[in-house]
C-alpha atoms as a PDB file:
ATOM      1  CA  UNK A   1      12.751   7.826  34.885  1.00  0.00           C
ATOM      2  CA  UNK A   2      15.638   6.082  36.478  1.00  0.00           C
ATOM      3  CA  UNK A   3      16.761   8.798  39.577  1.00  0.00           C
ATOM      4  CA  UNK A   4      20.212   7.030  39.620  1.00  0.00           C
ATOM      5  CA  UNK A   5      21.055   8.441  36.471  1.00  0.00           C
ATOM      6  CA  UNK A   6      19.798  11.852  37.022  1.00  0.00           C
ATOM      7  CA  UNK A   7      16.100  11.151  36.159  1.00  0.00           C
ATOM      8  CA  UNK A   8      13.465  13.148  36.971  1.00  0.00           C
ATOM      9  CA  UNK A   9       9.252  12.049  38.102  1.00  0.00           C
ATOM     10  CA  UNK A  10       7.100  13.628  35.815  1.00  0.00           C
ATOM     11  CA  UNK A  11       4.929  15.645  38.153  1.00  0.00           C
ATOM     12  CA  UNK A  12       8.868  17.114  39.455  1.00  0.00           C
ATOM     13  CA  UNK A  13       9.231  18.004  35.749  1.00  0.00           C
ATOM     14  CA  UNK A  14       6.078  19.810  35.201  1.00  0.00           C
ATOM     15  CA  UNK A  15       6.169  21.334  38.754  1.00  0.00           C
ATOM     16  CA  UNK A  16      10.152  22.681  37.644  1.00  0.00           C
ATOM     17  CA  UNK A  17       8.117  24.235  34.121  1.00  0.00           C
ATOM     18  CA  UNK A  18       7.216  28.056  34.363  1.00  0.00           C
ATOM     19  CA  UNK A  19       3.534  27.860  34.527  1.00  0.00           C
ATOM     20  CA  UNK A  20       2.884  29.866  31.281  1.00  0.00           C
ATOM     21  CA  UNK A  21       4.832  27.352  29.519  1.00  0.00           C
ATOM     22  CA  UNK A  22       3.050  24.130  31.117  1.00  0.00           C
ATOM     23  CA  UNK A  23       0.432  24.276  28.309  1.00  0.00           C
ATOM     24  CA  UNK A  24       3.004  23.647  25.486  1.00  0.00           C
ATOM     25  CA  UNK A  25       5.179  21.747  26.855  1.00  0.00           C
ATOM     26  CA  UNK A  26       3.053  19.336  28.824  1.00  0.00           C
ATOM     27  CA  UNK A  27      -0.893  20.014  27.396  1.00  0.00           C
ATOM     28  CA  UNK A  28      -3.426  21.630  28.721  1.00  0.00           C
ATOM     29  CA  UNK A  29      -4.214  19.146  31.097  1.00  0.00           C
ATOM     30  CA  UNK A  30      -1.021  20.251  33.505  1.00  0.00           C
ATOM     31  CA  UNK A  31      -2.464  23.247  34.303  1.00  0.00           C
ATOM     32  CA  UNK A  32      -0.994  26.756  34.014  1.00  0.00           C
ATOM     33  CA  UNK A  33      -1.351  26.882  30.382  1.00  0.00           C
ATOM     34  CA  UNK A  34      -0.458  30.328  28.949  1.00  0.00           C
ATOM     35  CA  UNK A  35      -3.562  32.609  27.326  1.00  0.00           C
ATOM     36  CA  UNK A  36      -1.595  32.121  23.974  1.00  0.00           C
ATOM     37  CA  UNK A  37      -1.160  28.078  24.590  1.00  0.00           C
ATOM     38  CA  UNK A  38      -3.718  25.558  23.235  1.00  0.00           C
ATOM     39  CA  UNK A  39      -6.255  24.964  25.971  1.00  0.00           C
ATOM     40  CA  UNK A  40      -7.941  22.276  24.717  1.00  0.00           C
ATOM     41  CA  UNK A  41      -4.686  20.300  24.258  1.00  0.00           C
ATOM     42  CA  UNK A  42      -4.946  17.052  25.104  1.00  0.00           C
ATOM     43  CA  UNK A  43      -1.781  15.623  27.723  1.00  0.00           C
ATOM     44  CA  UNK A  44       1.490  14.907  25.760  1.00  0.00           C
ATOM     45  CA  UNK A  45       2.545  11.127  26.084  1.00  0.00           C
ATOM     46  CA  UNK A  46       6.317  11.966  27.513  1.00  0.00           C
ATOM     47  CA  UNK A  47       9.260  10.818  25.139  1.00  0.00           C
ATOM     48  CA  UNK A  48      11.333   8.431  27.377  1.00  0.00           C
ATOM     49  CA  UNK A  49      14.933   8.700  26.722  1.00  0.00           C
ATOM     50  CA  UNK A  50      16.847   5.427  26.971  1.00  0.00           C
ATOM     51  CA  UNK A  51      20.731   4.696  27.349  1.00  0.00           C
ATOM     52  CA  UNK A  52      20.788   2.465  24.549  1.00  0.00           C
ATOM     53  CA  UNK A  53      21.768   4.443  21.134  1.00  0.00           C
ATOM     54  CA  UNK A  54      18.709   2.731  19.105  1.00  0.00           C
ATOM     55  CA  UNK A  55      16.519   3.811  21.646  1.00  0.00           C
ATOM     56  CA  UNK A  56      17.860   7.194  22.250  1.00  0.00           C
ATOM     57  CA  UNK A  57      17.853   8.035  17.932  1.00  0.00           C
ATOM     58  CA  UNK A  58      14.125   6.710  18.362  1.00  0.00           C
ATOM     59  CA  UNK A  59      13.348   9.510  20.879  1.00  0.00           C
ATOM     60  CA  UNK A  60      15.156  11.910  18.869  1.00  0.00           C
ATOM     61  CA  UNK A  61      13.120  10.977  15.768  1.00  0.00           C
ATOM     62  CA  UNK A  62       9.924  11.419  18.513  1.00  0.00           C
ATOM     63  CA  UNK A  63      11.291  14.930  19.653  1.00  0.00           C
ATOM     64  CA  UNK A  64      11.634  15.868  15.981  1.00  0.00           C
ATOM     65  CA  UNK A  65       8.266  14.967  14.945  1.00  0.00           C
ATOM     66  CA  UNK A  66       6.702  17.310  17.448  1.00  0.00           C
ATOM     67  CA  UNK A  67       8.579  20.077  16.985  1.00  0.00           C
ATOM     68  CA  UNK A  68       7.585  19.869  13.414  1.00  0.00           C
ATOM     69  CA  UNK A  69       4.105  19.030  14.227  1.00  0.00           C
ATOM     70  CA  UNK A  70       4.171  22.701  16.014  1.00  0.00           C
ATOM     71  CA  UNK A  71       5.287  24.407  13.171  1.00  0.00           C
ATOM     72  CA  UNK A  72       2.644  26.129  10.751  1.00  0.00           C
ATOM     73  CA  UNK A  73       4.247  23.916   7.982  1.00  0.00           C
ATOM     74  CA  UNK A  74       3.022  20.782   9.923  1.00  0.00           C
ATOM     75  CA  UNK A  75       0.480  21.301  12.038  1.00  0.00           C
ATOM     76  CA  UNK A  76      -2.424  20.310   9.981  1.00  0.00           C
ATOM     77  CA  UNK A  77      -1.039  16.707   9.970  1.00  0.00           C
ATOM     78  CA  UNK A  78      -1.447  13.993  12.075  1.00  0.00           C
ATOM     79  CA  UNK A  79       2.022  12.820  11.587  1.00  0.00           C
ATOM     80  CA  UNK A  80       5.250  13.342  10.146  1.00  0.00           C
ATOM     81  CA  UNK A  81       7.466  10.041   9.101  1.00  0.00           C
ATOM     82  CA  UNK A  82      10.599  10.621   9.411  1.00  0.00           C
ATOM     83  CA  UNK A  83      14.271   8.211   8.626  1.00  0.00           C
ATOM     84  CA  UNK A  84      17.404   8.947   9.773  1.00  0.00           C
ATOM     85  CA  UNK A  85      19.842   7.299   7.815  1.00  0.00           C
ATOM     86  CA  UNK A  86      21.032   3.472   7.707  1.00  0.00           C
ATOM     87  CA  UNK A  87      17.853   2.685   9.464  1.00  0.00           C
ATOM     88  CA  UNK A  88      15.440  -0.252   8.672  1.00  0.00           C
ATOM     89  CA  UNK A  89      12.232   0.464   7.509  1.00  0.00           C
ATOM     90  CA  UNK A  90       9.008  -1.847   8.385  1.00  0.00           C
ATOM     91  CA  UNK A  91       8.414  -1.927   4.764  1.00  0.00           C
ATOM     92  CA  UNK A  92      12.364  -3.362   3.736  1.00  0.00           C
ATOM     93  CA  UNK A  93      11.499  -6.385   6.618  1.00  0.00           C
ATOM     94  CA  UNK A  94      10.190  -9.249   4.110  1.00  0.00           C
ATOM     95  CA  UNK A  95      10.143 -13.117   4.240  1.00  0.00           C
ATOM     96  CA  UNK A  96      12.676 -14.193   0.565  1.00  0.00           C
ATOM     97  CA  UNK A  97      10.314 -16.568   0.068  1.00  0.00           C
ATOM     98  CA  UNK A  98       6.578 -16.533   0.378  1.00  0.00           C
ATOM     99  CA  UNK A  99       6.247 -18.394   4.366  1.00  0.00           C
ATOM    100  CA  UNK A 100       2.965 -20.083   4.745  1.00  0.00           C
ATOM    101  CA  UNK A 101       1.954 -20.840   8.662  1.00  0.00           C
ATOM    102  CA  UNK A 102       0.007 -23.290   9.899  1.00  0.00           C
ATOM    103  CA  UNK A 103      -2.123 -23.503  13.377  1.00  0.00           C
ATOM    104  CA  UNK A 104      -4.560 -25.889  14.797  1.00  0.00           C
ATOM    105  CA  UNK A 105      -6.885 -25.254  17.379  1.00  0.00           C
END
C-alpha cells in the first residue's frame, strides 16, 4: 500500500467493493456478503503487488491460484502449484556436494 504510487488502504478498497460482491472478493468477514457468496468464508490474506518484476510474477502466480481455487475444477483442493517458466524451483536449489554444519552451544 504505498499512496504515492496510487495505492489504496484496505478498508478504502473494501469500502469502494459493491457490497454483494464483498463476500467473494474479500470473505465473509467484510461484511455485505451476497446470499449466493460463501458466508462462512474465512478473510482473504490480500495479494500485495510489488514494483519489482520477481515480486509482481509472484503475485500473479498468487492471483492465479485463487481464481483457480474458485473454479469447480479446483475447489476441492487446498492448493494449486503452479511455475511459470524459467523459474527456480525449491526442489532444483541443492548443495553439489553433501555440506555438513557444525554448531556448538
Amino acid at each position: 500500500e504505498n499512496l504515492n504510487k496510487g495505492g489504496l488502504p484496505l478498508e478504502a478498497s473494501v469500502q469502494e467493493c459493491p457490497v454483494e460482491l464483498r463476500g467473494y472478493v474479500f470473505g465473509a468477514a467484510a461484511g455485505g456478503a451476497g446470499e449466493d457468496a460463501p458466508a462462512t468464508s474465512p478473510p482473504r490474506t490480500p495479494i500485495t503487488w510489488h514494483r519489482y518484476t520477481d515480486f509482481q510474477r509472484l503475485s500473479l502466480k498468487l492471483i492465479a491460484e485463487q481464481i483457480l481455487l474458485a473454479s469447480p475444477e479446483f475447489c476441492e483442493l487446498p492448493s494449486v502449484p503452479l511455475y511459470l517458466p524459467g523459474e527456480l524451483s525449491i526442489d532444483t536449489l541443492r548443495f553439489a556436494r553433501p555440506v555438513t554444519l557444525h554448531t556448538s552451544a
